[in-house]
N, C-alpha and C. Protein backbone atom coordinates (compact mmCIF):
# COMPACT_ATOMS: atom_id res chain seq x y z
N UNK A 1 -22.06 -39.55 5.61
CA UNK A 1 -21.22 -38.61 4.89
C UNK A 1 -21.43 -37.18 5.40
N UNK A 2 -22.89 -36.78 5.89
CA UNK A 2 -22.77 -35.55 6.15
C UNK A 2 -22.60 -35.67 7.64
N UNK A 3 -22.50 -36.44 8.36
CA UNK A 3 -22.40 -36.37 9.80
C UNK A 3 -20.63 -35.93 9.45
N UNK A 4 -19.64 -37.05 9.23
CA UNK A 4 -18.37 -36.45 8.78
C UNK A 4 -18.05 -35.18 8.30
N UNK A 5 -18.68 -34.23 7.82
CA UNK A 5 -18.66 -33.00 6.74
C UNK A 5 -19.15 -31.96 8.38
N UNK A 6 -19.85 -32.15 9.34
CA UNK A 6 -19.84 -31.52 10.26
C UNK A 6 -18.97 -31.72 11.09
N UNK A 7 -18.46 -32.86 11.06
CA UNK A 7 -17.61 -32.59 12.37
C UNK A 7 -16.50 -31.91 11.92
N UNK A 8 -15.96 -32.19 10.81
CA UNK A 8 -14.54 -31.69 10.09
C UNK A 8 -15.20 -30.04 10.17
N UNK A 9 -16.18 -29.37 9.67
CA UNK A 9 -16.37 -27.94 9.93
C UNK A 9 -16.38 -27.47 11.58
N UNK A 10 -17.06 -28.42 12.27
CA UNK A 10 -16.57 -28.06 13.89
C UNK A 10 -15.03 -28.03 14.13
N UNK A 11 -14.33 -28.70 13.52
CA UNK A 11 -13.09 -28.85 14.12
C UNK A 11 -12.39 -27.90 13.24
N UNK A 12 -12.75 -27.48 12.05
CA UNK A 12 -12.44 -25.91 11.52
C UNK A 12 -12.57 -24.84 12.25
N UNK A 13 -13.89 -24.90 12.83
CA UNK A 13 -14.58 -23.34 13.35
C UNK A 13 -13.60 -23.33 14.78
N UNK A 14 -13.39 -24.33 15.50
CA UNK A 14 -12.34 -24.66 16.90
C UNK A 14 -11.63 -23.68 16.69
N UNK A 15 -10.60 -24.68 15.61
CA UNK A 15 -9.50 -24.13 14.96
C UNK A 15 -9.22 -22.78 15.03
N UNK A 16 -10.17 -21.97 14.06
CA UNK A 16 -9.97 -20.65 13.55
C UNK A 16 -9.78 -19.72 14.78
N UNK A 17 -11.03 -20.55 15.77
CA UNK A 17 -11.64 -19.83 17.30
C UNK A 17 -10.34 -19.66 18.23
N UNK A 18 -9.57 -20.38 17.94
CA UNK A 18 -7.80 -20.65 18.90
C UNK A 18 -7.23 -19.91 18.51
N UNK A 19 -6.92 -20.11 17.28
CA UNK A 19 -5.79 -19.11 16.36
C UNK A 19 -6.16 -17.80 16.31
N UNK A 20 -7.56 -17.52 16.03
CA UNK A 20 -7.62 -15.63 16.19
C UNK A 20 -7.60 -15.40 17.91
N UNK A 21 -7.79 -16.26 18.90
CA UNK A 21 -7.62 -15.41 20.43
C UNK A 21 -6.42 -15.79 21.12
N UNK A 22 -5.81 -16.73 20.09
CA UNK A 22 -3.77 -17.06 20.93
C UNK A 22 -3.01 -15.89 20.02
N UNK A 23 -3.38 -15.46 19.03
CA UNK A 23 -2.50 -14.63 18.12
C UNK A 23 -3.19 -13.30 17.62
N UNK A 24 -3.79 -12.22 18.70
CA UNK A 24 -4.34 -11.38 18.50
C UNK A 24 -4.05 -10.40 17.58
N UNK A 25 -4.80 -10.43 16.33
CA UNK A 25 -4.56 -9.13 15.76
C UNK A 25 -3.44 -9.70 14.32
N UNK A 26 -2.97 -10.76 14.45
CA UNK A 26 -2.29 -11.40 13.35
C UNK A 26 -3.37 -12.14 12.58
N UNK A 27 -4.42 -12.53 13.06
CA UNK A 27 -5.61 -13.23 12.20
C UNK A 27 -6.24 -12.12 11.27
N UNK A 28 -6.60 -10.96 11.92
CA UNK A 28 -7.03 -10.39 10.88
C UNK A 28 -6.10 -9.98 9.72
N UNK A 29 -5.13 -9.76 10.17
CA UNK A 29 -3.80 -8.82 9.15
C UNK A 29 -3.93 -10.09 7.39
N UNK A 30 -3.63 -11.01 8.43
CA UNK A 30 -3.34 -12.48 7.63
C UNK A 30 -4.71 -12.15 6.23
N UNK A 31 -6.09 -12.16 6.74
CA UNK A 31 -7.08 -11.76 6.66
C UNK A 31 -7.59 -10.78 5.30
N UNK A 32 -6.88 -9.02 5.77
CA UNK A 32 -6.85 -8.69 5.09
C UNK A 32 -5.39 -8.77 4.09
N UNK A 33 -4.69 -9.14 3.73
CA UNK A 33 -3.74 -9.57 2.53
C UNK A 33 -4.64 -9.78 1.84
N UNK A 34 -5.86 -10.51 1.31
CA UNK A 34 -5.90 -10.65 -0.06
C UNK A 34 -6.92 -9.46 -0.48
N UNK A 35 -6.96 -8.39 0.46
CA UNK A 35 -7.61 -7.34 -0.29
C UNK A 35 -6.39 -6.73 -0.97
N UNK A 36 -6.63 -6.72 -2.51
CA UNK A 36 -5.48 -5.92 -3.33
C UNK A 36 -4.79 -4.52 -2.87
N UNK A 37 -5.69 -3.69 -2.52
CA UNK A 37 -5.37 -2.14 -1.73
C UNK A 37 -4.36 -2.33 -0.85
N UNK A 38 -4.39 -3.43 0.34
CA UNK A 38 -3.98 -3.45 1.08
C UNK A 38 -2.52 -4.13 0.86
N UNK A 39 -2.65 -5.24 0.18
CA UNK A 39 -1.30 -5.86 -0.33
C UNK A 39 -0.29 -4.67 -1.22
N UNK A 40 -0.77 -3.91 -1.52
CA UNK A 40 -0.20 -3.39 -2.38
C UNK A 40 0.55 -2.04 -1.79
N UNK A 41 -0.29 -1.56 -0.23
CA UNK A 41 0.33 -0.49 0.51
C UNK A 41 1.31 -1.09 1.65
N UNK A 42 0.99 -2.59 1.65
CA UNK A 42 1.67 -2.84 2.32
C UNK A 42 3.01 -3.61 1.95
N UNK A 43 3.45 -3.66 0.71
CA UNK A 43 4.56 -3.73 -0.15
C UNK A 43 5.04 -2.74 -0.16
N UNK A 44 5.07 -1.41 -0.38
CA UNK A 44 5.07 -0.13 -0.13
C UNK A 44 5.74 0.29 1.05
N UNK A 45 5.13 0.17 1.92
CA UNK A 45 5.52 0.60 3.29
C UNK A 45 7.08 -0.68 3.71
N UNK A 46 6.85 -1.57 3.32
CA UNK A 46 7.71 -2.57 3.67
C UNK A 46 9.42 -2.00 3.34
N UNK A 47 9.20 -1.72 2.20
CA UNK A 47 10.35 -1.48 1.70
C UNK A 47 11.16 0.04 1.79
N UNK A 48 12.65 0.38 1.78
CA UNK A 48 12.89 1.48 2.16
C UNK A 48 12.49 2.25 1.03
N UNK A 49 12.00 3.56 0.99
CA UNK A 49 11.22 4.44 0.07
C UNK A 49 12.45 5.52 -0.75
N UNK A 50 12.93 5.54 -2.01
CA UNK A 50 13.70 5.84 -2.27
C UNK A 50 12.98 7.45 -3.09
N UNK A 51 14.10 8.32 -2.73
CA UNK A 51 13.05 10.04 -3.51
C UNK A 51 13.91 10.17 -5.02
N UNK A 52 13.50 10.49 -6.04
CA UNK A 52 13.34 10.69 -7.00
C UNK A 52 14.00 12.28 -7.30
N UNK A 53 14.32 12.42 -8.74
CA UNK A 53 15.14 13.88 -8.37
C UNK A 53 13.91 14.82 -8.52
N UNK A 54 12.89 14.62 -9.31
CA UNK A 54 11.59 15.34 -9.73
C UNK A 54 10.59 15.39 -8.13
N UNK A 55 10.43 14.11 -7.69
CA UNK A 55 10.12 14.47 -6.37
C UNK A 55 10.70 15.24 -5.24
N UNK A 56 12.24 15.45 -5.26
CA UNK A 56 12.73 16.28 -4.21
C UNK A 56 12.65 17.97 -4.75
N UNK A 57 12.46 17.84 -6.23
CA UNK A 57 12.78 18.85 -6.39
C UNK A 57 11.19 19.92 -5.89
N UNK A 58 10.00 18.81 -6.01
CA UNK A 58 8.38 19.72 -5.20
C UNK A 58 8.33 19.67 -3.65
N UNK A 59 9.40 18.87 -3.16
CA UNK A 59 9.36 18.91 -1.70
C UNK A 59 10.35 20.15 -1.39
N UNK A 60 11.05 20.39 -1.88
CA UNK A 60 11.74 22.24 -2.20
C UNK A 60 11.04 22.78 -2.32
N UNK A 61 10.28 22.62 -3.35
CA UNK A 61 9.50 24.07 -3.73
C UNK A 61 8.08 24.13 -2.89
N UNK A 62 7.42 23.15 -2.46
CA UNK A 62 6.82 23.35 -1.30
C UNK A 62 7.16 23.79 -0.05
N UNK A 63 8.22 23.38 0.15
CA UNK A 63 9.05 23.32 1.81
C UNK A 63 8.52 22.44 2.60
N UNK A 64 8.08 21.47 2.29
CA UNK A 64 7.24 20.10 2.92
C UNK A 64 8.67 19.17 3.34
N UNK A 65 8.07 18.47 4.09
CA UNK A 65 9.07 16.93 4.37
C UNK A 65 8.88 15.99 3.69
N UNK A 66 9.61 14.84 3.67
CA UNK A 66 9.41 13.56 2.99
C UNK A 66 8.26 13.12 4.06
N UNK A 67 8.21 12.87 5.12
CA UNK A 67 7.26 12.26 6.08
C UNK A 67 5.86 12.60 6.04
N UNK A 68 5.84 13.84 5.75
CA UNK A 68 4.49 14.40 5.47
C UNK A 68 3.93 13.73 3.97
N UNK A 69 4.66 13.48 2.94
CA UNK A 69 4.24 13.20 1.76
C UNK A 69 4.15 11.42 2.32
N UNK A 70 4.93 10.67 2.39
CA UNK A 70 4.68 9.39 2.84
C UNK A 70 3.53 8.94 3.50
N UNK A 71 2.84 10.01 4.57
CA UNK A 71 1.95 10.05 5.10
C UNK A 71 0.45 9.16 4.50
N UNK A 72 0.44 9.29 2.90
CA UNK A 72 -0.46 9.27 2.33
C UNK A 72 -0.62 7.78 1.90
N UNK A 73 0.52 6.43 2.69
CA UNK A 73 0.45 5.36 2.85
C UNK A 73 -0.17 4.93 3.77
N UNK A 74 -0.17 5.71 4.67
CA UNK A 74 -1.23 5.29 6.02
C UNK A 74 -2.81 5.83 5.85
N UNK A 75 -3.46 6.65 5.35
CA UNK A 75 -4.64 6.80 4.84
C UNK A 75 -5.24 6.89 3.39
N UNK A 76 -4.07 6.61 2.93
CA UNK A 76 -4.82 7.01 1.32
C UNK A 76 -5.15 5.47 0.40
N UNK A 77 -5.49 5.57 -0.69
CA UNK A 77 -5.90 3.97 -1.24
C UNK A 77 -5.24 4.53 -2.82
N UNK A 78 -5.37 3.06 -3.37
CA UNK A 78 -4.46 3.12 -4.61
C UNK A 78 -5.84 3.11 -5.69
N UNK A 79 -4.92 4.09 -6.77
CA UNK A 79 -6.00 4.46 -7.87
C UNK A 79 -5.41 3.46 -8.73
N UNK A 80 -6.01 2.50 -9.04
CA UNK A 80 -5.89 1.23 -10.12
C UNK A 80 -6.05 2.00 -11.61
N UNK A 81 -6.91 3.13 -12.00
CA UNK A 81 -6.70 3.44 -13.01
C UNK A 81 -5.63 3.99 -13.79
N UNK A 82 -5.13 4.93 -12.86
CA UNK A 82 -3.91 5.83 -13.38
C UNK A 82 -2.70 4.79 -12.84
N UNK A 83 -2.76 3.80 -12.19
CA UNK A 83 -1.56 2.66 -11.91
C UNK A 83 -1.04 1.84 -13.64
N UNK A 84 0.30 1.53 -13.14
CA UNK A 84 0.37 0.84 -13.98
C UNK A 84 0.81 -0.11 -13.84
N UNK A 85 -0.16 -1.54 -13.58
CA UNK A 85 0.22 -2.85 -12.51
C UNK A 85 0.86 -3.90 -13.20
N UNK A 86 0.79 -3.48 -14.37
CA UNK A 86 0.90 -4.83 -15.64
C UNK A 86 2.21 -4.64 -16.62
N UNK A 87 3.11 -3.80 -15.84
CA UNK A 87 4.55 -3.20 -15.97
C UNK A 87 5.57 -4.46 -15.70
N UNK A 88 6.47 -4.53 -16.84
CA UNK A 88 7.08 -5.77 -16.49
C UNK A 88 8.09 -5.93 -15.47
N UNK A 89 8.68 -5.01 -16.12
CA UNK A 89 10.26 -4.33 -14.90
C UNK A 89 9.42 -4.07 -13.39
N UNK A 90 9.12 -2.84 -13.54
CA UNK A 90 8.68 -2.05 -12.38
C UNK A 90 7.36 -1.46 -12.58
N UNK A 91 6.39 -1.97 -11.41
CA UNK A 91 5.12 -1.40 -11.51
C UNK A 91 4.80 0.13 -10.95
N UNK A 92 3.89 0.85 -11.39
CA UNK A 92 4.08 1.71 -10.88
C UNK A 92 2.18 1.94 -10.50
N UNK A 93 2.57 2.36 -9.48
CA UNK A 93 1.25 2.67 -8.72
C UNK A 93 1.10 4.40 -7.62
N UNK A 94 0.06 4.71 -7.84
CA UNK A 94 -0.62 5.80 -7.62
C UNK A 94 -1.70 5.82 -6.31
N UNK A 95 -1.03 6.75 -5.28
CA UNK A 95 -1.83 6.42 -3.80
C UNK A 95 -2.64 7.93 -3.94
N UNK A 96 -3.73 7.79 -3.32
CA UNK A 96 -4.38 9.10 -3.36
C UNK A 96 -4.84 9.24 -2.08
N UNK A 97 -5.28 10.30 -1.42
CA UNK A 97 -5.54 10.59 -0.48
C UNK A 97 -6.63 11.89 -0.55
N UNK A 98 -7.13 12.83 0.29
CA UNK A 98 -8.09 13.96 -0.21
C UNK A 98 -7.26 14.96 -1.21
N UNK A 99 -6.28 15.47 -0.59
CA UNK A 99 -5.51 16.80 -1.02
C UNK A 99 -4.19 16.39 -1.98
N UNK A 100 -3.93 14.42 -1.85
CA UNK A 100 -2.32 14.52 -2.43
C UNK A 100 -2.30 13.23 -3.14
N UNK A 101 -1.97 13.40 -4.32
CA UNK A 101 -1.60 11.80 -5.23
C UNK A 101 0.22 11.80 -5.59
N UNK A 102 0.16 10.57 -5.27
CA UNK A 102 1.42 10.22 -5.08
C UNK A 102 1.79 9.17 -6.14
N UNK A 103 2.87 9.26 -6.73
CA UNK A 103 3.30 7.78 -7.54
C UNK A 103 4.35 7.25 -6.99
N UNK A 104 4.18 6.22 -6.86
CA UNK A 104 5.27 5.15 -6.55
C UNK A 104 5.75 4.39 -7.74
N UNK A 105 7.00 4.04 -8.00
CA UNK A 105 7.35 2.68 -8.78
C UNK A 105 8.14 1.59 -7.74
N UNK A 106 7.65 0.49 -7.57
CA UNK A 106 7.65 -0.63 -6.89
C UNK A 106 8.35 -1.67 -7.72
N UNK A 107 9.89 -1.51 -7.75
CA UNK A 107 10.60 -3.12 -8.43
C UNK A 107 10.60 -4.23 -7.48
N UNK A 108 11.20 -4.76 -8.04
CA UNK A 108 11.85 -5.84 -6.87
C UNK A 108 12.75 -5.69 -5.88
N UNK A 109 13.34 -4.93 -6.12
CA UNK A 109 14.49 -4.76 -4.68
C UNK A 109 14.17 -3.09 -4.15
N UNK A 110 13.33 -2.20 -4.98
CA UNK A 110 13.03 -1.17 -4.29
C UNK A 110 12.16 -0.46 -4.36
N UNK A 111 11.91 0.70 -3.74
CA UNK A 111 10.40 1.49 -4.01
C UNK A 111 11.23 2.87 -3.81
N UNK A 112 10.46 3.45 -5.38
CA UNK A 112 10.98 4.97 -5.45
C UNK A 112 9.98 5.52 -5.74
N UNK A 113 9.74 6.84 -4.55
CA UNK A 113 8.59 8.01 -4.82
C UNK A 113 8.92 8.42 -6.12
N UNK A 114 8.25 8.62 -7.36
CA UNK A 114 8.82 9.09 -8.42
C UNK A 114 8.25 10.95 -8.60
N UNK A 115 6.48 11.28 -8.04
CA UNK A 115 6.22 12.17 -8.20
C UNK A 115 5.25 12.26 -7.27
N UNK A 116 4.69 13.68 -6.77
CA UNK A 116 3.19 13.78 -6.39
C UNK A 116 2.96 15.10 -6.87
N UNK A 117 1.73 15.53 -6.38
CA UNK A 117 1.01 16.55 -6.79
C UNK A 117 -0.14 16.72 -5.78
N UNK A 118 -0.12 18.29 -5.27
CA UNK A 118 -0.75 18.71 -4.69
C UNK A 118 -2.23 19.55 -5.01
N UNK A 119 -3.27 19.59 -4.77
CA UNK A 119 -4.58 20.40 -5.71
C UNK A 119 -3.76 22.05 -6.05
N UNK A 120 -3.06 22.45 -5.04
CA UNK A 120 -2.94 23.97 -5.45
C UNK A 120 -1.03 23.64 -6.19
N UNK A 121 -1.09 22.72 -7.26
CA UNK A 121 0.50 22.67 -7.63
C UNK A 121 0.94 23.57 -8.43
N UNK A 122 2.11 24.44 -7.98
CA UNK A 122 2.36 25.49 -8.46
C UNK A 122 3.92 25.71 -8.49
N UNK A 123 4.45 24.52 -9.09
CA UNK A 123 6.42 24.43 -9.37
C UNK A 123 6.21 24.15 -10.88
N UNK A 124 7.56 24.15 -10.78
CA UNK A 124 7.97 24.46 -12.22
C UNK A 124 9.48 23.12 -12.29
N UNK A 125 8.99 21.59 -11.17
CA UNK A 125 10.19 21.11 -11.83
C UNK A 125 10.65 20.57 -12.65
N UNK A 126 9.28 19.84 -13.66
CA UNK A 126 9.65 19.26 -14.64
C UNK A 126 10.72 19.72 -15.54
């Protein structure tokens, strides 16, 4: 029984050994998905990013771009506290980065920046 139980793990470890050096760089991705952070920026990024009237109205009053604020999908991580994941309709989640927190709401068919905030925030669009 345990001679069987090794060979089936050799012919696992083969396995895995093929698939991560024929498909470079898709093994890990695959990989990380079930880290939550990552599934969750990468739902995000997937989808087209829709701006909000409260959000365009601090990218005015900053004089910033949308690209620069988006930015904060490629280095920043999601604050699970101030998220709200357990939203039935539409979840809404919160990316942070050093200088910028961002909210997203994430439905099913779309993703809308709803707000961010900068450390020195100083508009008046609410």
């Amino acid at each position: 029984m345990a001679r069987r139980f090794f060979i089936f793990l050799f012919g696992v470890l083969i396995g895995v050994m093929v698939i991560r050096f024929a498909f470079p760089g898709r093994f890990v991705e695959y990989a990380q998905y079930f880290d939550i952070n990552y599934r969750v920026l990468y739902h995000l990024k997937s989808d087209t990013i829709n701006i909000s009237p409260n959000a365009q109205c601090h990218l005015d009053c900053f004089n910033i771009e949308q690209k620069d604020v988006l930015n904060v999908l490629e280095d920043g991580s999601i604050n699970f506290e101030k998220s709200d994941q357990r939203a039935e309709l539409c979840k809404y989640y919160v990316v942070e980065n050093e200088s910028l927190s961002v909210g997203f709401e994430l439905c099913d068919e779309k993703v809308t920046l709803k707000n961010f905030s900068i450390e020195q925030d100083s508009c008046s669009c609410y």
